[in-house]
N, C-alpha and C. Protein backbone atom coordinates (compact mmCIF):
# COMPACT_ATOMS: atom_id res chain seq x y z
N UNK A 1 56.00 72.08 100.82
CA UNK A 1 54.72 71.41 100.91
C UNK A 1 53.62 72.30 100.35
N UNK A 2 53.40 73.75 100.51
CA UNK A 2 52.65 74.29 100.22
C UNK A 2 52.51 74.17 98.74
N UNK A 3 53.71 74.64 98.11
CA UNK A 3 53.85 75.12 96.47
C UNK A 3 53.48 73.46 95.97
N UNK A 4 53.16 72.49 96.67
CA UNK A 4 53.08 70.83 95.71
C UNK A 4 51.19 70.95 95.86
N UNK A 5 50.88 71.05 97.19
CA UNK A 5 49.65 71.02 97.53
C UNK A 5 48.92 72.43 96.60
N UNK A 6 49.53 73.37 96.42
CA UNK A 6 49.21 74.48 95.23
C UNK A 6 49.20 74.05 93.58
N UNK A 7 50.06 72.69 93.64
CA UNK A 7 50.10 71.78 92.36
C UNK A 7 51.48 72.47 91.24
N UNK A 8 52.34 73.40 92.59
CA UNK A 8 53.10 74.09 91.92
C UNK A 8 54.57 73.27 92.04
N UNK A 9 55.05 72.54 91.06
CA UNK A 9 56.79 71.59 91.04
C UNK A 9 57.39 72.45 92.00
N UNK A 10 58.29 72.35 92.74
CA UNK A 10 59.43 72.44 93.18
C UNK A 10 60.58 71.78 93.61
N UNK A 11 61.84 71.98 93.99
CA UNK A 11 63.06 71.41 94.25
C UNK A 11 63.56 72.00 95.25
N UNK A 12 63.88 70.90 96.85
CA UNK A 12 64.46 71.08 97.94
C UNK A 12 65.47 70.75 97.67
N UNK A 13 66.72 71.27 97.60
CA UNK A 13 68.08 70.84 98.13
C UNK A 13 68.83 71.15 99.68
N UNK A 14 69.25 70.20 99.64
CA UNK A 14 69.56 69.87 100.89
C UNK A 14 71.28 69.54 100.99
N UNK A 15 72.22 70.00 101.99
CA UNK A 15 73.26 69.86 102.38
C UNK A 15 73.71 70.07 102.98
N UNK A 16 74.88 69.17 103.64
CA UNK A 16 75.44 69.28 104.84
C UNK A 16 74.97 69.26 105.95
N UNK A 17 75.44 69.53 107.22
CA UNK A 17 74.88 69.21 108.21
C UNK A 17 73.91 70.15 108.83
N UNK A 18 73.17 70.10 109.98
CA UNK A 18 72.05 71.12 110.38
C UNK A 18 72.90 71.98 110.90
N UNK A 19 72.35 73.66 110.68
CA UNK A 19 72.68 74.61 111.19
C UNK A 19 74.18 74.95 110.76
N UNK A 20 75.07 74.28 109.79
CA UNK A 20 75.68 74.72 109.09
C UNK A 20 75.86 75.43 107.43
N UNK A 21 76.42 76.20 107.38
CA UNK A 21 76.18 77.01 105.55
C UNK A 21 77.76 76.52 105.62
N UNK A 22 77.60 75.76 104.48
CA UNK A 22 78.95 75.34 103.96
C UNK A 22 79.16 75.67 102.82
N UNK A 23 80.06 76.81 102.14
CA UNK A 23 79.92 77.85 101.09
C UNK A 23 79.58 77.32 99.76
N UNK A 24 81.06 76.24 100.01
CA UNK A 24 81.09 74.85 98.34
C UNK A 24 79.61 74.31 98.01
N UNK A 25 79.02 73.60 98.88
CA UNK A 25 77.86 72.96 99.15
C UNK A 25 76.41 74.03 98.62
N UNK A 26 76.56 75.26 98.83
CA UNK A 26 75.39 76.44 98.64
C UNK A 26 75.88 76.68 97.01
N UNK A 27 76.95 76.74 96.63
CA UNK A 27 77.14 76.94 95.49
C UNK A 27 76.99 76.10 94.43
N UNK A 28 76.97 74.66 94.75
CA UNK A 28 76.75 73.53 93.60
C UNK A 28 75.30 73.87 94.18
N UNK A 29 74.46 73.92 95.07
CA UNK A 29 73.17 73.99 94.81
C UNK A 29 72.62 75.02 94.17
N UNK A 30 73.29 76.50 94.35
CA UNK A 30 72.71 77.62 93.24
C UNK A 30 73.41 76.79 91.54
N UNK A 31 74.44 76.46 91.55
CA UNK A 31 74.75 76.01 89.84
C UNK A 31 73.56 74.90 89.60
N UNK A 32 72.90 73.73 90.37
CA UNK A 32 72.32 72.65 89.83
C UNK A 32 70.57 73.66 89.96
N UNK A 33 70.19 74.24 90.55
CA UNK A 33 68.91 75.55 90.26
C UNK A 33 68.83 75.86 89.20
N UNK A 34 70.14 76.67 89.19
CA UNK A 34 70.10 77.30 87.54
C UNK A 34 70.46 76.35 86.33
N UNK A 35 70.71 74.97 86.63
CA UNK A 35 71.10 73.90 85.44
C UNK A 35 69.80 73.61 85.58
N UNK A 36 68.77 73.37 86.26
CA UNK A 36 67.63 73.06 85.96
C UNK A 36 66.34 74.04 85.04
N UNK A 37 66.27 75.19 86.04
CA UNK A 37 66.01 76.18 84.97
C UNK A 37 66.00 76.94 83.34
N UNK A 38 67.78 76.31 83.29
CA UNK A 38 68.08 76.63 82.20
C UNK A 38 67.58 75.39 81.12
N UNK A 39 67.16 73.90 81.83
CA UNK A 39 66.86 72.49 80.92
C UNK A 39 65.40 73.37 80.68
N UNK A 40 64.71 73.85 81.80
CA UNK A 40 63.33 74.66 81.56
C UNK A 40 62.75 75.47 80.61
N UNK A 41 63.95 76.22 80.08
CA UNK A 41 63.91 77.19 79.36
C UNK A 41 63.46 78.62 80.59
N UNK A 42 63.77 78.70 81.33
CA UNK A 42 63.30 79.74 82.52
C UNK A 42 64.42 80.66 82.60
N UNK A 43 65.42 79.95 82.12
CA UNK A 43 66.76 80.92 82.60
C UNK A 43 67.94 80.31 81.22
N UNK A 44 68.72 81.71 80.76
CA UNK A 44 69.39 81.38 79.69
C UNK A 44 70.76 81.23 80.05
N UNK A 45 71.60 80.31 80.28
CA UNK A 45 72.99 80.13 81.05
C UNK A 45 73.97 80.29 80.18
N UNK A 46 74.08 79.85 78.76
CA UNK A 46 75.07 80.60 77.64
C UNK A 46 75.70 79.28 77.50
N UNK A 47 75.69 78.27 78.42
CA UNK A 47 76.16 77.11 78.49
C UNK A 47 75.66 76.31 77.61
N UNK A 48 76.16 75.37 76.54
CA UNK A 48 75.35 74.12 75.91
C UNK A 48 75.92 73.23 76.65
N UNK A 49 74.18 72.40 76.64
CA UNK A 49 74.29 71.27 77.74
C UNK A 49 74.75 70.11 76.99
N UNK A 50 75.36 69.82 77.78
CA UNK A 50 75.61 68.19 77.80
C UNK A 50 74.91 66.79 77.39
N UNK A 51 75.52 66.24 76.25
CA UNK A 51 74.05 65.11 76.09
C UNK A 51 74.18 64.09 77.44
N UNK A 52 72.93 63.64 77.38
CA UNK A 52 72.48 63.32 78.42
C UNK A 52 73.21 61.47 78.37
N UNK A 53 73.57 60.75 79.76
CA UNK A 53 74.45 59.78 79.91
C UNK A 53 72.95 59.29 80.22
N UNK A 54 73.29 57.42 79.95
CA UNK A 54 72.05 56.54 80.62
C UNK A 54 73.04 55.61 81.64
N UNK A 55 72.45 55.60 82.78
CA UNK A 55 72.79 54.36 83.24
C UNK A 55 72.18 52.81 82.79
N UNK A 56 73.02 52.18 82.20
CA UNK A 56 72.64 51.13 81.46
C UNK A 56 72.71 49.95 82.69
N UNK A 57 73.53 49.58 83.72
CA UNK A 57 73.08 48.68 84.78
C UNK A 57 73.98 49.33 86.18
N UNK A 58 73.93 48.70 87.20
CA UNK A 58 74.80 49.56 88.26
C UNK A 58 74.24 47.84 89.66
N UNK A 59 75.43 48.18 90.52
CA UNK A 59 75.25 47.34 91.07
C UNK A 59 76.14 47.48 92.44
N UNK A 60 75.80 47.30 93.99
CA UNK A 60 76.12 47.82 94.84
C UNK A 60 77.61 46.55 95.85
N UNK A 61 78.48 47.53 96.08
CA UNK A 61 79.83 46.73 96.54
C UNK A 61 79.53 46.54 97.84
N UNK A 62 79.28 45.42 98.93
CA UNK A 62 79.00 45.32 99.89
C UNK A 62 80.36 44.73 101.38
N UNK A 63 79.99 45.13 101.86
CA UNK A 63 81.16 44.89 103.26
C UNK A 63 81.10 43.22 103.25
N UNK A 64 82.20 42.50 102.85
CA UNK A 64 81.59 41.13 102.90
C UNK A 64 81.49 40.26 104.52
N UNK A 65 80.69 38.90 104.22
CA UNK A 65 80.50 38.20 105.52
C UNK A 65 81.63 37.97 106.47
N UNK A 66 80.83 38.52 107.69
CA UNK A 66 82.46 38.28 108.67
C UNK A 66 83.03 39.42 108.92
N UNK A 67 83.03 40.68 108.30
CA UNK A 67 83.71 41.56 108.66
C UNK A 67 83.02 42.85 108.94
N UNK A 68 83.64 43.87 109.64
CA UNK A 68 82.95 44.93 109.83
C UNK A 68 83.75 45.96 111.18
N UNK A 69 83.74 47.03 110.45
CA UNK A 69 84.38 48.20 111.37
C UNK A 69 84.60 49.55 110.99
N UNK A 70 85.57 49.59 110.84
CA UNK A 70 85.43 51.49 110.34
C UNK A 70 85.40 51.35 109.06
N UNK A 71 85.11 52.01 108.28
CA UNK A 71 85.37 51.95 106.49
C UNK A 71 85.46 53.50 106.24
N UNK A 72 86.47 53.48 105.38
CA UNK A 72 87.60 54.29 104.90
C UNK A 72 87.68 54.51 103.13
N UNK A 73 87.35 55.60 102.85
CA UNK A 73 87.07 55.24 101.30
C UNK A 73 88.32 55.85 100.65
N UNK A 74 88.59 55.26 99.24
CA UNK A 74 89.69 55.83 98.49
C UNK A 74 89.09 56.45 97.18
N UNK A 75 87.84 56.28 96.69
CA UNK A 75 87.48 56.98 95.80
C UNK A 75 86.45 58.00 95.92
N UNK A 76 85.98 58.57 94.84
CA UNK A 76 84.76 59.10 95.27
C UNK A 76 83.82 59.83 94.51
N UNK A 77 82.85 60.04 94.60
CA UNK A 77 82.08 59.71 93.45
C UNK A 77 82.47 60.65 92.08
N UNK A 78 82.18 59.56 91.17
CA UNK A 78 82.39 60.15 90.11
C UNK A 78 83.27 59.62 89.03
N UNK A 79 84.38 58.55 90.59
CA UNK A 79 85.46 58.30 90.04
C UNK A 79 84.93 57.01 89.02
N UNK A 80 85.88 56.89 87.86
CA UNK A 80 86.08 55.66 87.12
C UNK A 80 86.52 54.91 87.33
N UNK A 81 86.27 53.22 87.65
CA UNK A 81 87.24 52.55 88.61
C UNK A 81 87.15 51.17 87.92
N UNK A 82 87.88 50.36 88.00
CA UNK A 82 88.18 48.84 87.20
C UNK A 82 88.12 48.23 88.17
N UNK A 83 87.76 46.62 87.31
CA UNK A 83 87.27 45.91 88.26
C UNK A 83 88.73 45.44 89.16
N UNK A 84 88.29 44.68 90.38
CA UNK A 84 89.22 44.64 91.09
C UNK A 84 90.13 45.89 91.72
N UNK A 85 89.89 47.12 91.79
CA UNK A 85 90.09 47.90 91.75
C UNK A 85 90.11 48.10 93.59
N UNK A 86 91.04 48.87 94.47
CA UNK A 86 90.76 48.94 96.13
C UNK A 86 89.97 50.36 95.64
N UNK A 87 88.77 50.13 96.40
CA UNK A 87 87.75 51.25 96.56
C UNK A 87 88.28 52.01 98.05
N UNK A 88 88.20 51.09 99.12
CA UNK A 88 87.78 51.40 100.27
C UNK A 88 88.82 49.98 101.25
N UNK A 89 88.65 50.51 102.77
CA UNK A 89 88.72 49.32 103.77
C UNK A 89 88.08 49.79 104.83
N UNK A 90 88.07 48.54 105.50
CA UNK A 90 87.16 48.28 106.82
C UNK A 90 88.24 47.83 107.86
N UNK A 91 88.56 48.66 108.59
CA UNK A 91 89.42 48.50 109.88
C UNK A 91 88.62 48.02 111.00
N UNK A 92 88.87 46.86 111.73
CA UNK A 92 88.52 46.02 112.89
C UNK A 92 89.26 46.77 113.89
N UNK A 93 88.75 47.40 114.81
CA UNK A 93 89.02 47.79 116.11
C UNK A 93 89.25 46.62 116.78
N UNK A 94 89.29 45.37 116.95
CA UNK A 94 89.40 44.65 118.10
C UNK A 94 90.39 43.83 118.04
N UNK A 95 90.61 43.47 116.58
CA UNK A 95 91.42 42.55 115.81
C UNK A 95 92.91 43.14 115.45
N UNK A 96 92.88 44.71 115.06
CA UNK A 96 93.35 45.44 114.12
C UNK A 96 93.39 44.88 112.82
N UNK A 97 92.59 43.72 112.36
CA UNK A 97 92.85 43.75 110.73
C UNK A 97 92.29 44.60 109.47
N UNK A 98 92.83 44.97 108.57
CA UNK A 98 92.27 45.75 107.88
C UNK A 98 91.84 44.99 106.50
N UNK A 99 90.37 45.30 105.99
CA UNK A 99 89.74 44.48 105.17
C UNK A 99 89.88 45.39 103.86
N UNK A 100 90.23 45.17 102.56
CA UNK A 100 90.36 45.93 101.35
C UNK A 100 88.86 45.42 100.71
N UNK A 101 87.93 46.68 100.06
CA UNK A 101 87.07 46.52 99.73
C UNK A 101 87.43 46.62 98.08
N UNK A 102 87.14 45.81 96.78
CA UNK A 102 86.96 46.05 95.85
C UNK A 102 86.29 46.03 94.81
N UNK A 103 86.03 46.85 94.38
CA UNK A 103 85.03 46.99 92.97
C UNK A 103 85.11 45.70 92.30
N UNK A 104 83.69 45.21 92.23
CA UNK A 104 83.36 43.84 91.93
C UNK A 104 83.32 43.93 90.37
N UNK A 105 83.09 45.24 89.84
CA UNK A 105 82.95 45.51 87.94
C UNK A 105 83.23 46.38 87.94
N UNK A 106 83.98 46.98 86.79
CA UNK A 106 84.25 48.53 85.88
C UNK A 106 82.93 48.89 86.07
N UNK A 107 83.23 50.28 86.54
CA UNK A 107 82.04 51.40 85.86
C UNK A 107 82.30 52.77 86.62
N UNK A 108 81.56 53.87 87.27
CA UNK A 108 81.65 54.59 87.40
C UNK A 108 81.07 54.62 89.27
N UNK A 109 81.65 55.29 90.10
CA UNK A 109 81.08 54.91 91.25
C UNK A 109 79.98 56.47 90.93
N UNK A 110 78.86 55.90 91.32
CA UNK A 110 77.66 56.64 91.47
C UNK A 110 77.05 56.98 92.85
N UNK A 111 77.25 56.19 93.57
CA UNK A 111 77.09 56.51 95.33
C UNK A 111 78.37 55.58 96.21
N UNK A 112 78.30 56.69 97.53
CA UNK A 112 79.45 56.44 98.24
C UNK A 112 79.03 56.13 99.55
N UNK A 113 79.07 55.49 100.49
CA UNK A 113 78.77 55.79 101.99
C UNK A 113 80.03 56.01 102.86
N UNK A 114 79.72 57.32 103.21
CA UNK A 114 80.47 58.47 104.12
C UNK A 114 81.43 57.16 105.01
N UNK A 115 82.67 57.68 105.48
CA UNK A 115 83.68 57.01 106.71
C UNK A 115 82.50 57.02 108.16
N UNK A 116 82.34 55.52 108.16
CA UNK A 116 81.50 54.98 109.13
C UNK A 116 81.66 54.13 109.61
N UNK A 117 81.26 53.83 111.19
CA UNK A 117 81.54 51.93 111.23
C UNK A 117 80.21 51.49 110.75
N UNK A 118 80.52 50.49 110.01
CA UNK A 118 79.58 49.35 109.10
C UNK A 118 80.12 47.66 110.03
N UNK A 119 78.67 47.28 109.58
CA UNK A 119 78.50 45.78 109.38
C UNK A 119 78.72 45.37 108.41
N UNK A 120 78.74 43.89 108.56
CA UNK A 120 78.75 42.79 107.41
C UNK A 120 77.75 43.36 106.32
N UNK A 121 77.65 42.99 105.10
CA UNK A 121 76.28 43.04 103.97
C UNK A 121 76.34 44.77 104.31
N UNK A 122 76.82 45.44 104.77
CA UNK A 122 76.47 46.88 104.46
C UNK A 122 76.60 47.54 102.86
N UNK A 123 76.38 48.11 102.44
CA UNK A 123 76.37 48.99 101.09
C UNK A 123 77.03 49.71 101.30
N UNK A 124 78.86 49.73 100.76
CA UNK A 124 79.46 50.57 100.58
C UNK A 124 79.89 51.77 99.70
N UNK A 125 79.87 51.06 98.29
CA UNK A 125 79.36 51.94 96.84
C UNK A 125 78.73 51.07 95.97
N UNK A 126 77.90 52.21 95.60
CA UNK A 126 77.06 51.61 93.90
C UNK A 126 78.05 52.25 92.89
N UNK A 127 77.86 51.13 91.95
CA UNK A 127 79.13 51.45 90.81
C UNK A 127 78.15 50.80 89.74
N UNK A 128 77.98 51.93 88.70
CA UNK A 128 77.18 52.02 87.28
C UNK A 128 78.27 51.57 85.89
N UNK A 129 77.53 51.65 85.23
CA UNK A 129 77.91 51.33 84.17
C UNK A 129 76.97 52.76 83.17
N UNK A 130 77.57 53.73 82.93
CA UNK A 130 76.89 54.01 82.09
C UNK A 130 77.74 54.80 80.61
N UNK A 131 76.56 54.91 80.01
CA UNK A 131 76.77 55.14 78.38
C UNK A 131 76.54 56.40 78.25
């Protein structure tokens, strides 16, 4: 807050849970620091970057009507996935039935929501399309 109200940019990263240092997690945040720095010209990494991807549309896979319980994911981000594709399921504690969630279009899953119990219409993954 200070360094924004000073009119000075900065970047909070944030991970994992409170009061834990989770080693993996500290280390993609020192590599994505110094990937930023280095787009800055602030820091020289030796690395040539990557051309840059657009997300051209993206669109979110939802828990459908009627169902809802634990959800269980099989991919994760990053992954490339076709349509019709089992992403995930939703296990009914009361029922025991188990619901198969699937990728409604090809593209790339871009966000995931963590093994949770969900409702109906919940947002399970956003899946992009990009170029």
């Amino acid at each position: 807050r200070a360094a924004v109200e000073a009119g000075v940019p900065a970047i909070i990263y944030e991970a994992g849970p409170p009061y834990v240092f989770l080693e993996r997690e500290i280390e993609l945040g020192m590599q994505g620091v110094l990937n930023v720095m280095d787009y800055l010209g602030m820091y020289e990494s030796g690395v040539p970057r990557a051309r840059p991807k657009k997300l051209l549309s993206s669109s979110w896979v939802r828990v459908p009507p009627g169902q809802g319980g634990v959800f269980l994911t099989e991919v994760t981000l990053g992954d490339a996935v076709k349509e019709g594709q089992l992403l995930g399921t939703v296990a009914d504690p009361v029922t025991d039935e188990v619901h198969e969630i699937r990728a409604s279009r090809s593209g790339v899953v871009i966000g995931a929501a963590l093994p949770q119990v969900v409702l109906s219409g919940y947002g399970v993954f956003h899946v992009g399309e990009i170029k």
